[in-house]
N, C-alpha and C. Protein backbone atom coordinates (compact mmCIF):
# COMPACT_ATOMS: atom_id res chain seq x y z
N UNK A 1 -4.71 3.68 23.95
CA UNK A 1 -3.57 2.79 24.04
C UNK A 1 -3.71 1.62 23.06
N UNK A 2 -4.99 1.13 22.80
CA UNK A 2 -4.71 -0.14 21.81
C UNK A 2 -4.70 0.57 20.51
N UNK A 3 -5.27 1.25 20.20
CA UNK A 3 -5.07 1.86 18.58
C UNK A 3 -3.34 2.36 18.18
N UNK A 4 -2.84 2.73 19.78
CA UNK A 4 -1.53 2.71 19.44
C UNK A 4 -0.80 1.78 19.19
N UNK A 5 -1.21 0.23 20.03
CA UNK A 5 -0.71 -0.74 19.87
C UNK A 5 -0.68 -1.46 18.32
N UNK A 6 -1.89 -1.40 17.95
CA UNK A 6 -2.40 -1.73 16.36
C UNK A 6 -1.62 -1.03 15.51
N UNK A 7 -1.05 0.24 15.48
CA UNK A 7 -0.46 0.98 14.79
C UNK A 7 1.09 0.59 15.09
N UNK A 8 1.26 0.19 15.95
CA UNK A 8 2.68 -0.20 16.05
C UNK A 8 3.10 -1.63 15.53
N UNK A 9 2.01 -2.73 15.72
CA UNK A 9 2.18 -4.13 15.59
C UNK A 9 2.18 -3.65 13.82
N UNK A 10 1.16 -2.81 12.93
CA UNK A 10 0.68 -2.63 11.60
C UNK A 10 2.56 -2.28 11.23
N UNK A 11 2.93 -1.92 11.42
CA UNK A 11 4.51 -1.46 11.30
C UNK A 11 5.60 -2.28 11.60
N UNK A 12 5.25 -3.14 12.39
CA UNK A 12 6.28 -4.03 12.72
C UNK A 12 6.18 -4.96 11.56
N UNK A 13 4.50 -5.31 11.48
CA UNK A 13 4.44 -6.01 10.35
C UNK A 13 4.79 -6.03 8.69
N UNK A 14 4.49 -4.95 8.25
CA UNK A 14 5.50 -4.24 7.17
C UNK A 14 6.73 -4.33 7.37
N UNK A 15 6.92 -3.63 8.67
CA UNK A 15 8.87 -4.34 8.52
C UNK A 15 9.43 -5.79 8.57
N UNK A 16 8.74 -6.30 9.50
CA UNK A 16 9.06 -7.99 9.17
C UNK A 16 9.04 -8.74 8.10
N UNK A 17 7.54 -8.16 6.84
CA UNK A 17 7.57 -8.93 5.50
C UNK A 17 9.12 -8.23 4.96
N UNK A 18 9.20 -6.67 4.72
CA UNK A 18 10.20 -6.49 4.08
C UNK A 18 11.08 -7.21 4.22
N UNK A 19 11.37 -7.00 5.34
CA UNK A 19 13.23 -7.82 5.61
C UNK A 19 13.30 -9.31 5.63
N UNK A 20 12.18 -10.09 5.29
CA UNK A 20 12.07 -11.27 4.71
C UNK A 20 12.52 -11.59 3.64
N UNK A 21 11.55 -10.29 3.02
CA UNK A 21 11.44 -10.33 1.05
C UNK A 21 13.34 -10.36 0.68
N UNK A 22 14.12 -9.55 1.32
CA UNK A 22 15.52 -8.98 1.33
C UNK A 22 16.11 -10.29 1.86
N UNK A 23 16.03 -10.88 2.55
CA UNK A 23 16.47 -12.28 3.07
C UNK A 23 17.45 -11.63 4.12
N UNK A 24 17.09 -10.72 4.99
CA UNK A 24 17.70 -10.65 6.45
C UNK A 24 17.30 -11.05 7.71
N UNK A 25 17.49 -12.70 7.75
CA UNK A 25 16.63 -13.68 8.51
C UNK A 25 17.32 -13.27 9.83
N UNK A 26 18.39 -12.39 10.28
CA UNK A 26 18.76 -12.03 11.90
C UNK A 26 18.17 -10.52 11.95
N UNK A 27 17.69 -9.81 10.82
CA UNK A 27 16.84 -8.59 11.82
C UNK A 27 15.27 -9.14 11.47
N UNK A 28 14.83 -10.02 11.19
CA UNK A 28 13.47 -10.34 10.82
C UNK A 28 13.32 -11.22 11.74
N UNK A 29 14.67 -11.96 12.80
CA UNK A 29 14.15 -12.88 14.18
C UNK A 29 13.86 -11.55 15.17
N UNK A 30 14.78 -10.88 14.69
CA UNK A 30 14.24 -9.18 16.03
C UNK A 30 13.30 -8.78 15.69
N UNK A 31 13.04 -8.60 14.95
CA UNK A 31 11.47 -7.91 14.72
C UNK A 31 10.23 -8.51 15.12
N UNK A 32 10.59 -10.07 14.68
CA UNK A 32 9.58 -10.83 15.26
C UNK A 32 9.30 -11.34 16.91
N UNK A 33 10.47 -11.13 17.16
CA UNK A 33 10.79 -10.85 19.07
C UNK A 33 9.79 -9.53 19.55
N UNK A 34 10.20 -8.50 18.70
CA UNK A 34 9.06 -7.27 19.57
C UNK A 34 7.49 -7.38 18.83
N UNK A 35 7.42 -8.47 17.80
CA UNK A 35 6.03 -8.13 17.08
C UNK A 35 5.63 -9.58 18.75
N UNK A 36 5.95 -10.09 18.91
CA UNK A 36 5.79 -11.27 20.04
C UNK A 36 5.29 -10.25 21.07
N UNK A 37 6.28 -9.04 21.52
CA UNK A 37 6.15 -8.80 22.79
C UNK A 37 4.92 -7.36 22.64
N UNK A 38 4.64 -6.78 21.60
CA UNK A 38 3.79 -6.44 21.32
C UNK A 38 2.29 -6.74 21.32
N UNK A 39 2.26 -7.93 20.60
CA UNK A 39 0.98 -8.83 20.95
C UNK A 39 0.42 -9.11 21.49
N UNK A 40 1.87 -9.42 22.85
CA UNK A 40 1.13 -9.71 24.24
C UNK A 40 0.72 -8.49 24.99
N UNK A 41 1.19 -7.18 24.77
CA UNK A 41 0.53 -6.15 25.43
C UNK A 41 -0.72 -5.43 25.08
N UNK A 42 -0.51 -5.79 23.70
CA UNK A 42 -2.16 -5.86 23.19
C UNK A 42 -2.81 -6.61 23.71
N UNK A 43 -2.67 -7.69 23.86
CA UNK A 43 -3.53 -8.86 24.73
C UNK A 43 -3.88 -8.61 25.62
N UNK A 44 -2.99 -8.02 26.64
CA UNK A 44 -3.04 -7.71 27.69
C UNK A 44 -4.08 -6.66 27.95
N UNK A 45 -3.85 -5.19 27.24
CA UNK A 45 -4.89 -4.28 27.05
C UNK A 45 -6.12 -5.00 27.15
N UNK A 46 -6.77 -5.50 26.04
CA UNK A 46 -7.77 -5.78 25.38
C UNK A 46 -8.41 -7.11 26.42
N UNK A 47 -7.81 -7.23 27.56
CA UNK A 47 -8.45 -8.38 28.53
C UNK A 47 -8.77 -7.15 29.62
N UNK A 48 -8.37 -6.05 29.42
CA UNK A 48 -8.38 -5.34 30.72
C UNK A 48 -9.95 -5.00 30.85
């Protein structure tokens, strides 16, 4: 489960720089909403 998580946050993250680089600052606040809620379930994992 966390290597999945890492692999998903690694992707979110690529998509968040892109759509920066492009200047689409309303899908790069969503992205950064699930890279948020991601994090914390990694967190979560990784305390378990």
């Amino acid at each position: 489960m966390t290597t999945k998580l890492f692999l998903e946050l690694k992707k979110l993250f690529a998509d968040l720089a892109s759509t920066l680089i492009l200047g689409k600052d309303k899908d790069a606040a969503d992205i950064a909403m699930l890279v948020s809620e991601k994090s914390k379930a990694l967190a979560d994992e990784l305390a378990k």
